[in-house]
N, C-alpha and C. Protein backbone atom coordinates (compact mmCIF):
# COMPACT_ATOMS: atom_id res chain seq x y z
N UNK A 1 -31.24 73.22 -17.53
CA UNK A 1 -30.93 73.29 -18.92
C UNK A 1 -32.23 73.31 -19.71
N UNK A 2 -32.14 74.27 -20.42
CA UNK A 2 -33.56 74.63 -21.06
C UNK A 2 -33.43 73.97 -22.60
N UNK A 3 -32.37 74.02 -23.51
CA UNK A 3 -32.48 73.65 -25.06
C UNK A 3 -31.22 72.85 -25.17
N UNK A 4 -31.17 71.75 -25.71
CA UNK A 4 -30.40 70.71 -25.94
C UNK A 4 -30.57 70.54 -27.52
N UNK A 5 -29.16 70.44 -28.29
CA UNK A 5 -29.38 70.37 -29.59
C UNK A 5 -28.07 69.53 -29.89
N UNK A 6 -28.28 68.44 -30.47
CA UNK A 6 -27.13 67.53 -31.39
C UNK A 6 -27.56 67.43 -32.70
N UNK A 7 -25.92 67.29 -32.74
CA UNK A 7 -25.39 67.20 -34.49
C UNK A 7 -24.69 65.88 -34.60
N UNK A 8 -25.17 64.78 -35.75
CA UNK A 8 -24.09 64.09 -36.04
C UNK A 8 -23.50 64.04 -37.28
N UNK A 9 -22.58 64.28 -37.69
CA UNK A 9 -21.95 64.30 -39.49
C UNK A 9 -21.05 62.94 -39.35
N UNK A 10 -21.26 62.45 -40.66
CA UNK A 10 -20.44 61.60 -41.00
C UNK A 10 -21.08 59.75 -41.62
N UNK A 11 -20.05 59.31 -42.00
CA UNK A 11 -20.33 57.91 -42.44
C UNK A 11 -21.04 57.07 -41.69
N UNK A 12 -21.00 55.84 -42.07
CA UNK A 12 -21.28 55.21 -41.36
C UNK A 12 -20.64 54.63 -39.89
N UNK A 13 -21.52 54.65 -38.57
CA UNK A 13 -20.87 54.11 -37.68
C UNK A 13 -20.82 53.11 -36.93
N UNK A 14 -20.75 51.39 -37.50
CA UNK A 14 -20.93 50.52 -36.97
C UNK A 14 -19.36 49.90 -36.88
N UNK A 15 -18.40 50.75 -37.60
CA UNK A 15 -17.12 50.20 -37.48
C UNK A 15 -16.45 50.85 -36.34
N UNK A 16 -16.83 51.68 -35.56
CA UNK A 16 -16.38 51.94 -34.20
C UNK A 16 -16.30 51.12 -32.64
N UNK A 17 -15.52 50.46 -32.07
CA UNK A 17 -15.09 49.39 -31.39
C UNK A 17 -16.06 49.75 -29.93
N UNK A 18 -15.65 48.55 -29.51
CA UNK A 18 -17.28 48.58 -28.36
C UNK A 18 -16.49 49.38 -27.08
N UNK A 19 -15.14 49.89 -27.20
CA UNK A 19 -14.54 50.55 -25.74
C UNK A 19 -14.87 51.80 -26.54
N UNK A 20 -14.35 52.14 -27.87
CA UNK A 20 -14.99 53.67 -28.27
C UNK A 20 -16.41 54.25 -28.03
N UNK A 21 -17.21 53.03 -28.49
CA UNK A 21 -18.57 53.63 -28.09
C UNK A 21 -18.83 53.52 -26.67
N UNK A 22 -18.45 53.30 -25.89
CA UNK A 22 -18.70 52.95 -23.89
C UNK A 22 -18.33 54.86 -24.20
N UNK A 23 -16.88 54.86 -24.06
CA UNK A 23 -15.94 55.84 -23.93
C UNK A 23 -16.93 57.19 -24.86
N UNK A 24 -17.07 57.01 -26.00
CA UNK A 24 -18.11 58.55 -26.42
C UNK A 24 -19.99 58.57 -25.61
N UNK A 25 -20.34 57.45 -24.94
CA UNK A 25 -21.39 57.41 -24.26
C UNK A 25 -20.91 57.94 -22.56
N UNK A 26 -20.07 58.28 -22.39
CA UNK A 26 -19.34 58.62 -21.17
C UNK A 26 -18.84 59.74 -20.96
N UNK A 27 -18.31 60.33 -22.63
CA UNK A 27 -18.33 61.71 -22.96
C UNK A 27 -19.28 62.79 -22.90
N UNK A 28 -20.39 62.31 -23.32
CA UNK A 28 -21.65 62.93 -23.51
C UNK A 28 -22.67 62.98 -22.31
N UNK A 29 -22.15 61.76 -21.31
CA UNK A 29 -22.69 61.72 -20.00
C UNK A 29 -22.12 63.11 -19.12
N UNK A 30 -20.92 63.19 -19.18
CA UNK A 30 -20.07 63.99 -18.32
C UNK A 30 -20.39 65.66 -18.77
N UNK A 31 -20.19 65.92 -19.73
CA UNK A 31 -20.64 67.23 -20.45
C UNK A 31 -22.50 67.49 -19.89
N UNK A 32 -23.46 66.63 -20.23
CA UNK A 32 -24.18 67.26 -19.81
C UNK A 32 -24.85 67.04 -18.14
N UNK A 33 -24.06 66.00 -17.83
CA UNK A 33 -23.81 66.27 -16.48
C UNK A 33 -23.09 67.47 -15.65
N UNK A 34 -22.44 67.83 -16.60
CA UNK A 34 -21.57 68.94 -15.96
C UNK A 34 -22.34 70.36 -16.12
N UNK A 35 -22.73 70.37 -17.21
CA UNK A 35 -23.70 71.32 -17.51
C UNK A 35 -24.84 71.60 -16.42
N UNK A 36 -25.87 70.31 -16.13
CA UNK A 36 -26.98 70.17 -15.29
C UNK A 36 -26.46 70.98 -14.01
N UNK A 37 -25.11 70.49 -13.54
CA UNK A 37 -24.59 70.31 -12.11
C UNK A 37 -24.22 71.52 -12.15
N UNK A 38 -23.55 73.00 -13.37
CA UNK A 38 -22.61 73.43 -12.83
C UNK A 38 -22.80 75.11 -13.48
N UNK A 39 -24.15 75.11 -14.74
CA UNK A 39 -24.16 75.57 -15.07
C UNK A 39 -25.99 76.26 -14.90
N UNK A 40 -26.45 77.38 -14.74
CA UNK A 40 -27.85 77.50 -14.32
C UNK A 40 -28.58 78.10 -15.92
N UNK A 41 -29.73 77.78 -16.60
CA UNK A 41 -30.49 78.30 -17.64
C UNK A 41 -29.34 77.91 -18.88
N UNK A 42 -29.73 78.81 -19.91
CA UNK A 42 -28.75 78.65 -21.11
C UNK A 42 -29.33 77.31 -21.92
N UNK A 43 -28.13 77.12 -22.49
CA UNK A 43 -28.60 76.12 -23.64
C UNK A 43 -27.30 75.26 -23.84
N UNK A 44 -27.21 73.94 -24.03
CA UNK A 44 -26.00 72.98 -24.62
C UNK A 44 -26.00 71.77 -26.10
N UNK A 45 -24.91 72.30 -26.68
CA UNK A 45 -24.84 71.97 -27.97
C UNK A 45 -23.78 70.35 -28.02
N UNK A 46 -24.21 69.72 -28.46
CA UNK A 46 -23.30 68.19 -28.77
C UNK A 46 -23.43 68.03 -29.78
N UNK A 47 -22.15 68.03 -30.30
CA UNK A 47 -21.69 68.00 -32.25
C UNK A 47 -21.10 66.53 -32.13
N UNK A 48 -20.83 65.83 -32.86
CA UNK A 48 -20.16 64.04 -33.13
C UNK A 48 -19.90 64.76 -34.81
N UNK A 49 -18.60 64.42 -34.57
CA UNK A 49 -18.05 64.19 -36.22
C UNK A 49 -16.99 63.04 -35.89
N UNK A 50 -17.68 62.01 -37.31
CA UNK A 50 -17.27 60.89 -37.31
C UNK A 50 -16.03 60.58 -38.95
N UNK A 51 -15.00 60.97 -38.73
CA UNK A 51 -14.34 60.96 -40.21
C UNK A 51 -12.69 60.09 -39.62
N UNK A 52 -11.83 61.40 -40.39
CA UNK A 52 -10.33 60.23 -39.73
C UNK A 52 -10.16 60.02 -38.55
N UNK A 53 -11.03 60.89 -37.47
CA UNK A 53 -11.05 60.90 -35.98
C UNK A 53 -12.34 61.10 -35.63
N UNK A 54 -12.67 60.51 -34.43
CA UNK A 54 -14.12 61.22 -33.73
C UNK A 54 -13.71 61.77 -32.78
N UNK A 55 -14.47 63.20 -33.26
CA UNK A 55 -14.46 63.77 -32.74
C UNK A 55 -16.08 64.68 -31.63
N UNK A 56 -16.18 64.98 -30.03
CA UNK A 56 -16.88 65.55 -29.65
C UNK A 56 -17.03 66.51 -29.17
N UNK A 57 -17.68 67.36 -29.63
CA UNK A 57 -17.64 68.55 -28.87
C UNK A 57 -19.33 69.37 -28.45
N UNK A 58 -18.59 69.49 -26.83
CA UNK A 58 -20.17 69.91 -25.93
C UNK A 58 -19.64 71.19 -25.30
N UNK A 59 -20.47 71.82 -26.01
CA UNK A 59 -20.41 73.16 -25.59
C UNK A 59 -21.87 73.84 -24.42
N UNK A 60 -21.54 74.29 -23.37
CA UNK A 60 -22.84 74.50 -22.69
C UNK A 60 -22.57 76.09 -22.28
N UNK A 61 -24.20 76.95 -22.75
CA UNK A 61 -23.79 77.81 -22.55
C UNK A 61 -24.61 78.32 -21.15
N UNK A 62 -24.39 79.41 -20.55
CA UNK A 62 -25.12 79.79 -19.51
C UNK A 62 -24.02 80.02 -18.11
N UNK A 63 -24.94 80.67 -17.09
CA UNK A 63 -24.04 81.27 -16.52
C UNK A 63 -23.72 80.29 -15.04
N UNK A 64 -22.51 80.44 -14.62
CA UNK A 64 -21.79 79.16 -13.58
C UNK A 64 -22.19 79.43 -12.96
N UNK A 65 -22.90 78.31 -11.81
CA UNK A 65 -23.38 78.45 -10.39
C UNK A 65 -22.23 78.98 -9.29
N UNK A 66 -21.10 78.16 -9.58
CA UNK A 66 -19.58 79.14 -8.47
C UNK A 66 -19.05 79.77 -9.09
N UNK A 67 -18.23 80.20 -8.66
CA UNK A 67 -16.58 80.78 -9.42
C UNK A 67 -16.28 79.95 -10.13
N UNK A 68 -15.64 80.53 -11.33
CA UNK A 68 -14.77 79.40 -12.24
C UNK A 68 -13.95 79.39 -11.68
N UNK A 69 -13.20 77.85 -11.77
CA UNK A 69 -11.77 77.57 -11.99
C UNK A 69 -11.18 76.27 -12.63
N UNK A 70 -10.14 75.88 -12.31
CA UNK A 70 -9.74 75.42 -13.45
C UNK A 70 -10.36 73.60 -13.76
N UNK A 71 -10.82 73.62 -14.47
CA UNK A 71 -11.93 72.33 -14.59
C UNK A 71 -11.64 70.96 -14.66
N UNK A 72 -10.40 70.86 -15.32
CA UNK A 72 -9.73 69.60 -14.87
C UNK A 72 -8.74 69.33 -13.86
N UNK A 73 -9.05 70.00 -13.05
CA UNK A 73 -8.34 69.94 -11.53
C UNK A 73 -10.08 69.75 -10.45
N UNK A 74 -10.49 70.08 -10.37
CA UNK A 74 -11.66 71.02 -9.36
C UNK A 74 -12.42 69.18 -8.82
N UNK A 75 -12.68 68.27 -10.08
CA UNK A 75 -13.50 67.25 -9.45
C UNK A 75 -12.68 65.89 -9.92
N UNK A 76 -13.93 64.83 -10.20
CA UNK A 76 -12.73 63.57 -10.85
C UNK A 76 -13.58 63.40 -11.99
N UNK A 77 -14.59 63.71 -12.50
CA UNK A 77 -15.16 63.39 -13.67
C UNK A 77 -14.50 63.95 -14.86
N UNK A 78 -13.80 65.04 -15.01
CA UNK A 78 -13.34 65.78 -16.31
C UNK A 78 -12.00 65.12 -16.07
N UNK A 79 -11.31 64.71 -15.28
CA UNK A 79 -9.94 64.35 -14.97
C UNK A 79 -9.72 62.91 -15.09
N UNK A 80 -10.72 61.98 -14.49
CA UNK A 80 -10.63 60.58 -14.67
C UNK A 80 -10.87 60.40 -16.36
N UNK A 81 -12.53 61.20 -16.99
CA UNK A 81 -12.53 61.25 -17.96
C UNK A 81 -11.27 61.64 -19.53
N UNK A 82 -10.50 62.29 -18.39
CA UNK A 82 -9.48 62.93 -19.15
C UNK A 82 -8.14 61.70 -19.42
N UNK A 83 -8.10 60.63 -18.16
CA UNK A 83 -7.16 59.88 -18.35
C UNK A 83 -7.94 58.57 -19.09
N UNK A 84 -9.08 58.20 -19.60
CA UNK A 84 -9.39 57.17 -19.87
C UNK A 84 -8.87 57.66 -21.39
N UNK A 85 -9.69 58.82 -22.11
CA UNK A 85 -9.42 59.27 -23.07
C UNK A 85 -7.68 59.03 -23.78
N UNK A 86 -6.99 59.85 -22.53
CA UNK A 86 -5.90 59.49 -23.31
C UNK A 86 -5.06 57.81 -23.29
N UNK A 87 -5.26 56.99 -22.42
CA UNK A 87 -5.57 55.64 -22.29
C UNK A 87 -5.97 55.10 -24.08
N UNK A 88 -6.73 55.81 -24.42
CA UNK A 88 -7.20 55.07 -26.02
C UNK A 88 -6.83 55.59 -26.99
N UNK A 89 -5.55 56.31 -26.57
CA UNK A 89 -5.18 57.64 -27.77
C UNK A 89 -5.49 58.79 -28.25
N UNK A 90 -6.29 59.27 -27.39
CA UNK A 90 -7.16 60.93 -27.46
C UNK A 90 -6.63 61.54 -27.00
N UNK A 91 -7.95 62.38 -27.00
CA UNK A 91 -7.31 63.77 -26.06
C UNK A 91 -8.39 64.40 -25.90
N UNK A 92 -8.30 65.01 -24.66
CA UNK A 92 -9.23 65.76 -24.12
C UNK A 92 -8.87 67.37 -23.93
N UNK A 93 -9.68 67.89 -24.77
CA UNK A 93 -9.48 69.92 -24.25
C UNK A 93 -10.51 70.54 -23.19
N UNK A 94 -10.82 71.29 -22.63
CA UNK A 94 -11.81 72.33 -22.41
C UNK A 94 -11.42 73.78 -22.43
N UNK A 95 -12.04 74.52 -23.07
CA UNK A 95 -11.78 75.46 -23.06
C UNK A 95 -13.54 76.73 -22.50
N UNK A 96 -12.78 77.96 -22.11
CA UNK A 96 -13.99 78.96 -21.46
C UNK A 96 -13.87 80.33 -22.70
N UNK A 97 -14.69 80.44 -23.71
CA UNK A 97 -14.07 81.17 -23.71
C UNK A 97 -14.87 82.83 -22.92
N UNK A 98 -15.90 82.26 -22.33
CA UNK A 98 -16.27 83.52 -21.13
C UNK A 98 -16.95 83.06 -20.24
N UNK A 99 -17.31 83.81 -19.32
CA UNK A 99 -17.71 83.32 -17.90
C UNK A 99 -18.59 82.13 -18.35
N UNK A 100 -19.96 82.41 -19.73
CA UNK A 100 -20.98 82.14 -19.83
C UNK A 100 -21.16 80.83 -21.07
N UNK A 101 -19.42 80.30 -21.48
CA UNK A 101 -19.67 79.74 -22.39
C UNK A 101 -18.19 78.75 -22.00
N UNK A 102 -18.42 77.35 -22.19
CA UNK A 102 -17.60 75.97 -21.78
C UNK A 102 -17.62 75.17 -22.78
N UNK A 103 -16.10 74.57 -23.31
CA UNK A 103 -16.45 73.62 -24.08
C UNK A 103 -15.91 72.49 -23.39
N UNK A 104 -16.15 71.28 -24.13
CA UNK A 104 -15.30 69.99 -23.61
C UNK A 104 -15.51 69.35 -25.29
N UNK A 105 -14.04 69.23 -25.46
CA UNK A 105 -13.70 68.64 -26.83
C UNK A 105 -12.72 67.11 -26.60
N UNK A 106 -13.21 65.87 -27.41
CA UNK A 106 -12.78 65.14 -27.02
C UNK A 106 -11.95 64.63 -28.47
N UNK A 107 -11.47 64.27 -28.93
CA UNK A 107 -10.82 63.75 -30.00
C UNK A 107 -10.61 62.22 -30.44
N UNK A 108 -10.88 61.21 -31.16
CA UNK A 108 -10.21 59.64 -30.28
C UNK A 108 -10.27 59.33 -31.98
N UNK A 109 -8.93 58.79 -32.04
CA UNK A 109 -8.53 58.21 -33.04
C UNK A 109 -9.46 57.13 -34.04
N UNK A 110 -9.44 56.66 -35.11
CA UNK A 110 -10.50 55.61 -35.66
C UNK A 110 -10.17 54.38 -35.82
């Protein structure tokens, strides 16, 4: 991974509970872990918007070391990650929208 760029918008965030912040430090682990692990060159973007929901979204772009397939099936990090999330009232998306571009969007209530 060559360029790493975050965004954070929003208020203040010291009123966010100590399992939310574990849980968005776990988010941001997995995305660019997944990226490092899965994706070769390119660049990955991590946005935090903090308003009626926090929301994350890591987008990594560049081209996949295997075949795609379907990402919350394939390991246990996007899937375990996927059940803690909804565990706290979230939700977890990913979406491709081409060979060369992945998101992982996380959502979690305030």
């Amino acid at each position: 991974m060559a360029d790493v760029s975050t965004t954070v918008n929003g208020p203040d965030l010291t009123d966010i509970s100590p399992i939310q912040e574990l849980l968005l430090e776990r988010v941001v682990m997995e995305g660019v872990t997944n990226a490092a692990q899965h994706r070769t060159g390119g660049r990955l973007s991590i946005r935090c918007a903090f308003g009626d929901e926090i929301v994350v979204t890591i987008v990594s772009f560049g081209a996949p070391e295997r075949p795609v397939l379907d990402d919350l099936h394939r390991g246990h990090g996007l899937r375990g990650l996927a059940l803690d999330v909804t565990r706290c009232g979230g939700r977890l998306t990913t979406r491709r929208k081409s060979a060369k571009r992945f998101t992982i969007e996380v959502s979690l209530p305030r």
